[in-house]
Protein backbone atom coordinates (compact mmCIF):
# COMPACT_ATOMS: atom_id res chain seq x y z
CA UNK A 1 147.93 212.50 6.64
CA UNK A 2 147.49 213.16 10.67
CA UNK A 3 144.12 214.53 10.34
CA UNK A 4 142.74 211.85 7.43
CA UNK A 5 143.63 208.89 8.88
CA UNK A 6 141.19 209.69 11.67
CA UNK A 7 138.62 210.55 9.73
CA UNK A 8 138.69 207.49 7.83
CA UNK A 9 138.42 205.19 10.94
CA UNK A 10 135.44 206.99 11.91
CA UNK A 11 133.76 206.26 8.41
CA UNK A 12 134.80 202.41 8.42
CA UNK A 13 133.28 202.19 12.40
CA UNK A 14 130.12 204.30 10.98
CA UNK A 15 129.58 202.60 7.96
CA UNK A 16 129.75 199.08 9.98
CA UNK A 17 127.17 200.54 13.12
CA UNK A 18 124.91 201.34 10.52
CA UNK A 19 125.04 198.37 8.80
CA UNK A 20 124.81 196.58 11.67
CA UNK A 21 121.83 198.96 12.28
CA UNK A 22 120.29 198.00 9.11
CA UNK A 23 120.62 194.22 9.89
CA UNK A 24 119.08 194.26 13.01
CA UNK A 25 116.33 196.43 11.96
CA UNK A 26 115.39 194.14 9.45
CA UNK A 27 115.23 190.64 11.19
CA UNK A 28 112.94 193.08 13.86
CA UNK A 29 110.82 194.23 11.04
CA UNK A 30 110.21 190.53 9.52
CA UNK A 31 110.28 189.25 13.09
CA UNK A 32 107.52 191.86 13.76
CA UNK A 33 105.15 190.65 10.53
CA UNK A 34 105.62 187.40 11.65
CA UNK A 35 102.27 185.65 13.57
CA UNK A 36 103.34 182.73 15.27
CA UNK A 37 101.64 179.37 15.72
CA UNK A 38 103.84 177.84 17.44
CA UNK A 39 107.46 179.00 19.13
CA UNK A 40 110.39 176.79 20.86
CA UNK A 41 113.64 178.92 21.58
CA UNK A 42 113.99 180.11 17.91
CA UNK A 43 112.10 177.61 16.01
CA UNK A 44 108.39 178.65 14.62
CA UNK A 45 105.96 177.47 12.40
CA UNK A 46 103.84 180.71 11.52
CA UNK A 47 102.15 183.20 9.04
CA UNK A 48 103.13 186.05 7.01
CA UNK A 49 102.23 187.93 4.58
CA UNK A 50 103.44 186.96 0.95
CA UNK A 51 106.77 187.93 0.13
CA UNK A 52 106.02 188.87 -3.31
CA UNK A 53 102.73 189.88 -4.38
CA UNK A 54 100.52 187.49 -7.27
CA UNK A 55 97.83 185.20 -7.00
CA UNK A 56 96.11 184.25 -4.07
CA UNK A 57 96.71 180.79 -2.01
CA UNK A 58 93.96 178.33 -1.73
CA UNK A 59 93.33 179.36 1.82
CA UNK A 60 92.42 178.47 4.88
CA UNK A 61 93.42 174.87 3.44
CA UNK A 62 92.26 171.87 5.80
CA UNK A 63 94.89 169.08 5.58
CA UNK A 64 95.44 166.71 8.17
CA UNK A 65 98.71 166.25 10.35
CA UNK A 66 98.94 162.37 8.91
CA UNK A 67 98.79 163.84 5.29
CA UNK A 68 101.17 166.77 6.04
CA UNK A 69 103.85 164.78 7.99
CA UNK A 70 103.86 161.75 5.38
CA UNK A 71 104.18 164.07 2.15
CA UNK A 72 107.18 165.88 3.85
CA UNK A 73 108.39 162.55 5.13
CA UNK A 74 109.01 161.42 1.81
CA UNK A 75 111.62 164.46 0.87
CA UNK A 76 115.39 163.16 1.15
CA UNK A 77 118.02 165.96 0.41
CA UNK A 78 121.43 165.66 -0.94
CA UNK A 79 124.38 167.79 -0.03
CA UNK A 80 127.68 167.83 -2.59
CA UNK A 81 129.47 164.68 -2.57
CA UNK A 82 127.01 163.36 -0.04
CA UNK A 83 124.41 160.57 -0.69
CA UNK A 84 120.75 161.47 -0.04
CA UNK A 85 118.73 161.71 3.73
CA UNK A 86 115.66 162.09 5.02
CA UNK A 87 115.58 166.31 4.59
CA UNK A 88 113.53 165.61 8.04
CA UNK A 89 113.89 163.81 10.83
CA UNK A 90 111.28 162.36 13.03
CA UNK A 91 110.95 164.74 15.87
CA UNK A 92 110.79 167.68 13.13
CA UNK A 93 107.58 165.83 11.43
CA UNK A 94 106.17 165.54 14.96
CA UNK A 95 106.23 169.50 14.99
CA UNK A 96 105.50 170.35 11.27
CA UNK A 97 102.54 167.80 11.14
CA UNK A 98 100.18 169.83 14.10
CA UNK A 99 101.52 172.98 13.74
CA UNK A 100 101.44 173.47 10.00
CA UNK A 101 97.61 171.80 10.39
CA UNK A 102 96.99 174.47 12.23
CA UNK A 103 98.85 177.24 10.62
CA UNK A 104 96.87 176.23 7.48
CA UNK A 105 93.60 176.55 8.64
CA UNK A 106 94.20 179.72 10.23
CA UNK A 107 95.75 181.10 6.93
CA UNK A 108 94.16 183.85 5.06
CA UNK A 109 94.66 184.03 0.54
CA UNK A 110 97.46 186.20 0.99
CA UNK A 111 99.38 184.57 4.29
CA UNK A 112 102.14 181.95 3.59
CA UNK A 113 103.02 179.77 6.36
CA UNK A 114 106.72 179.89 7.19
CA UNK A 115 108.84 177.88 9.44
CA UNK A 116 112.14 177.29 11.21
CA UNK A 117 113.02 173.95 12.69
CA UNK A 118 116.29 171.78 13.93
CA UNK A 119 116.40 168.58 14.34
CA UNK A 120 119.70 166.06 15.74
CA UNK A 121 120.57 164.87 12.00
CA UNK A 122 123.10 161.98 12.19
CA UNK A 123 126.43 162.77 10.76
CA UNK A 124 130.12 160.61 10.56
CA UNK A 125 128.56 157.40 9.38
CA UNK A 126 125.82 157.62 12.18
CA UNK A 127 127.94 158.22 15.15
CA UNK A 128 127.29 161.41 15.92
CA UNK A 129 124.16 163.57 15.77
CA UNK A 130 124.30 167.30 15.40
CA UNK A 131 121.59 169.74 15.37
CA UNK A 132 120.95 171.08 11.95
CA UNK A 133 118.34 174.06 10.67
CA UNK A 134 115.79 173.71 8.23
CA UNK A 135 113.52 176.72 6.95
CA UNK A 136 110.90 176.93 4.41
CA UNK A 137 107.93 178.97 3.12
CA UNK A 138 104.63 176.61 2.70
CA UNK A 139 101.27 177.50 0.59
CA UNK A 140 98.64 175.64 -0.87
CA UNK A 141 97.60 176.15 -4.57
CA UNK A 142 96.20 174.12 -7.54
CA UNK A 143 95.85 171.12 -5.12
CA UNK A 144 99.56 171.50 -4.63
CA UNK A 145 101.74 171.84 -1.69
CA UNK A 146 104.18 174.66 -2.48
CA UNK A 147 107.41 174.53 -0.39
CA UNK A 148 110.16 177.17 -0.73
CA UNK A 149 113.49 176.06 0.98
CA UNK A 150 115.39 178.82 2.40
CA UNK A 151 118.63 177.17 5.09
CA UNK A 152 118.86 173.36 4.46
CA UNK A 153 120.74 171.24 7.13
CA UNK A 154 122.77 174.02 8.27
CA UNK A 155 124.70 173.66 11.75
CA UNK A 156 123.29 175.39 14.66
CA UNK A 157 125.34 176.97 17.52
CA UNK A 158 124.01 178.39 20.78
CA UNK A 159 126.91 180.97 20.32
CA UNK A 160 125.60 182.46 17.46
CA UNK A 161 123.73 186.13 18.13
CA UNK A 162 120.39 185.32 16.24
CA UNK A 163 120.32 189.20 15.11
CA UNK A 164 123.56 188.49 12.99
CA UNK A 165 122.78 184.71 12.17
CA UNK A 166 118.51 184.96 11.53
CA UNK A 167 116.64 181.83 10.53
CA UNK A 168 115.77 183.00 7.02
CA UNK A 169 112.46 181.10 5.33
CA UNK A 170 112.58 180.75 2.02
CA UNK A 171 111.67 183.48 -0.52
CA UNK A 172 109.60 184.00 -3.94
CA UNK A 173 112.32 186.65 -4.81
CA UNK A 174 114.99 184.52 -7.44
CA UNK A 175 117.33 183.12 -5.33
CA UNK A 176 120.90 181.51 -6.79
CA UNK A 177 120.95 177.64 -7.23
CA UNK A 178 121.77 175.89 -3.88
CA UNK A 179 124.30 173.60 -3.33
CA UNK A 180 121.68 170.65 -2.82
CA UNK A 181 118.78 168.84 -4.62
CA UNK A 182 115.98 167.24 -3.25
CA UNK A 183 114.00 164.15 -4.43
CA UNK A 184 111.55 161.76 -3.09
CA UNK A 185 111.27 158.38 -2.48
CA UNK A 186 109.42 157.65 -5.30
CA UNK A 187 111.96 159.95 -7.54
CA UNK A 188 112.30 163.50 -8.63
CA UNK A 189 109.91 166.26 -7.79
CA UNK A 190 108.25 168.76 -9.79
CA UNK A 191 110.19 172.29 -9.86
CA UNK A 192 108.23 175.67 -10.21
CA UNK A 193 110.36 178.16 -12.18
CA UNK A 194 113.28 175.60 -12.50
CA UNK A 195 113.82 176.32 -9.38
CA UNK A 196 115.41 173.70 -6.96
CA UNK A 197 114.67 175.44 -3.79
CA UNK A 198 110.46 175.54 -5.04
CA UNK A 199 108.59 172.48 -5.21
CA UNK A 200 104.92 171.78 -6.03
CA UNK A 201 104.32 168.96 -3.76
CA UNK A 202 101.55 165.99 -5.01
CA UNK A 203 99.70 164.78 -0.89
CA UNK A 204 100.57 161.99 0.11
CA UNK A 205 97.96 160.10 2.03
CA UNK A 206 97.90 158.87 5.17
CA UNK A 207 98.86 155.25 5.90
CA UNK A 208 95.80 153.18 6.71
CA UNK A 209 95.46 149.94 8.72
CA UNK A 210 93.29 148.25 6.99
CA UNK A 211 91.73 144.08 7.76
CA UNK A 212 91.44 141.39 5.04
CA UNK A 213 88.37 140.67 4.17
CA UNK A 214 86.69 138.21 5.62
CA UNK A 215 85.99 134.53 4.07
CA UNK A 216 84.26 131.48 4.54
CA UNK A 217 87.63 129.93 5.96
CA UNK A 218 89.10 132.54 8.02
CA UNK A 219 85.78 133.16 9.37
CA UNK A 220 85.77 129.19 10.55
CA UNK A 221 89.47 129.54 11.48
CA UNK A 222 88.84 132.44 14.15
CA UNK A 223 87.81 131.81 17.34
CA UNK A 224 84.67 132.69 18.98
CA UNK A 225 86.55 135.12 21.66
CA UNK A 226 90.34 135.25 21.88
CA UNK A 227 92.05 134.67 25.20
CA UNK A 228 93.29 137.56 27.05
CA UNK A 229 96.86 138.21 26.68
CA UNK A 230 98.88 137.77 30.46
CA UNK A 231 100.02 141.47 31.26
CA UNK A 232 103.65 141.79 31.28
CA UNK A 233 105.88 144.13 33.38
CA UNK A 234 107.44 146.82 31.00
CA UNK A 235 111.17 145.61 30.14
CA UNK A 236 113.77 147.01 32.29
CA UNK A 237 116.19 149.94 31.14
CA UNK A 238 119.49 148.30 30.36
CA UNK A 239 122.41 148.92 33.02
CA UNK A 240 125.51 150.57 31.87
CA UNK A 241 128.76 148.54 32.21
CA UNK A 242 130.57 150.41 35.16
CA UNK A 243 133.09 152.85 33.91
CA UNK A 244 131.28 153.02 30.16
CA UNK A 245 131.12 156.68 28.88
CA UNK A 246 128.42 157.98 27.81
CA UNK A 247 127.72 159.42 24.14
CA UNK A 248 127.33 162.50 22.87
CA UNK A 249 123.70 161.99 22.14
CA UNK A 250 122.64 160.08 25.46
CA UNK A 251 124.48 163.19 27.71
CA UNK A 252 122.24 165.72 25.40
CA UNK A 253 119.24 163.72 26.15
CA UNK A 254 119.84 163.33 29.76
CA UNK A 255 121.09 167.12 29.83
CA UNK A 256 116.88 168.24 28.15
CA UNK A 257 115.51 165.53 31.11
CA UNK A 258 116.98 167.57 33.62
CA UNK A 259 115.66 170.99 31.87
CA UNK A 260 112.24 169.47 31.60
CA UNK A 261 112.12 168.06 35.18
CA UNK A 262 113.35 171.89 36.16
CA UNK A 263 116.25 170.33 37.76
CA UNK A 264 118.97 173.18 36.42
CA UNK A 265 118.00 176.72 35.05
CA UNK A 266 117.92 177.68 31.52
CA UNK A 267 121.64 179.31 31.66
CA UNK A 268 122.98 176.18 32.99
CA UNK A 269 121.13 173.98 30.59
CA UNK A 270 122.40 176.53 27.50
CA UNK A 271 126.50 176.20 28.85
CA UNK A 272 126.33 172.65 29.53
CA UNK A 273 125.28 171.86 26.08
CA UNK A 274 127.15 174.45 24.42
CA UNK A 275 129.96 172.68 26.33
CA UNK A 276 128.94 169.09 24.48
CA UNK A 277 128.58 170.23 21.45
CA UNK A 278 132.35 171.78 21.08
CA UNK A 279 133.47 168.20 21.80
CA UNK A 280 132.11 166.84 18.15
């Protein structure tokens, strides 16, 4: 009993270093494959290779930004027990429009575009934001945009070691029914496989601004030249009451001013919002 106790320690620690081992060599290895486009911390919108093998996309596929951003725009997701929300929010559609235009043009038949963004998602009836991770897969085929969902609205922490806790696009390979469903704004989306995670996404177009046409009487009714409009000073910021706290989401916004304006270093920037984020 002396000596076997020992020796079974040793093979739990072994058997966890080399799974550990294994982990970390794969993220490396699909890290590795991975081209990127475009890279923020560990958000990316790039191309791979197809995870499984089969027909070709319809690539290099040229779709604009406008099209891209309002046919993902449309998506709303909806957790368990949860009523549906935009599965985007606005500053992830001001990423994924550009950078998936250009990750699609540069796309070869066999690359997929895949993609890993967060976004401040509101949560608690509105009153608090928190930063939640969305990953997909993306390919064009039949005139279809094919998305692949892999993490949906999952909570991000700057704690977390990224070689334990990857951002994991979404896969070809079956995958087990998630715990959400998404729809669009005009209703429920076409599933490939019966898959909930896969949808075969119809384009959108972009939103146009278009004139009336003109008639005898609004023709009559407009005036030769319209007056120029007095300029007017740009509206001052509102004061804060003295003594007034600040929210959550105004101290993260001030705390990414001060990054940009390189008024504290990345470390400090990284504790100081870790440190707001524990207090939701």
């Amino acid at each position: 009993m002396k000596t076997r106790l020992p020796r079974m320690l040793l093979g739990l620690v072994g058997g966890v270093l080399l799974a550990g081992m294994s982990l970390g060599g794969a993220v490396s290895v699909a890290a590795a494959e991975r081209r990127p486009v475009w890279e923020k911390q560990d958000q990316f919108v790039a191309l791979e290779k197809q995870d499984v093998s089969g027909a070709p996309n319809e690539h290099p596929a040229r779709l604009s930004s406008q099209v891209l951003r309002r046919t993902l725009g449309a998506l709303q997701v909806r957790l368990e027990g949860d009523q549906s929300v935009p599965l985007f929010t606005e500053g992830e559609l001001d990423v994924l429009g550009p950078e998936l235009q250009k990750a699609l043009e540069l796309a070869t038949p066999d690359d997929d575009v895949t993609f890993a963004v967060v976004g401040l998602h509101p949560t608690l009836l509105g009153f608090v934001k928190k930063p939640l991770l969305t990953t997909g897969r993306i390919f064009f085929r039949q005139e279809k945009l094919n998305l692949i969902l892999g993490q949906v609205h999952e909570l991000v922490r700057e704690s977390d070691d990224r070689r334990l806790h990857p951002f994991v696009p979404g896969s070809r390979k079956p995958a087990p029914r998630p715990g959400w469903r998404v729809t669009t704004k005009g209703g429920e989306l076409a599933q490939v496989d019966n898959r909930s995670d896969w949808l075969a996404l119809a384009l959108l177009p972009a939103e146009q601004v278009t004139s009336p046409p003109e008639t005898a009487t609004n023709r009559e009714a407009k005036p030769a030249l319209a007056p120029a409009a007095p300029v007017q000073a740009a509206p001052k910021r509102e004061e804060r009451p003295a003594g007034q706290a600040r929210t959550l989401e105004e101290r993260l916004i001030l705390l990414n001013d001060l990054k940009q304006k390189g008024l504290i270093t990345e470390e400090e920037y990284r504790a100081k919002r870790l440190r707001i984020l524990d207090e939701l």
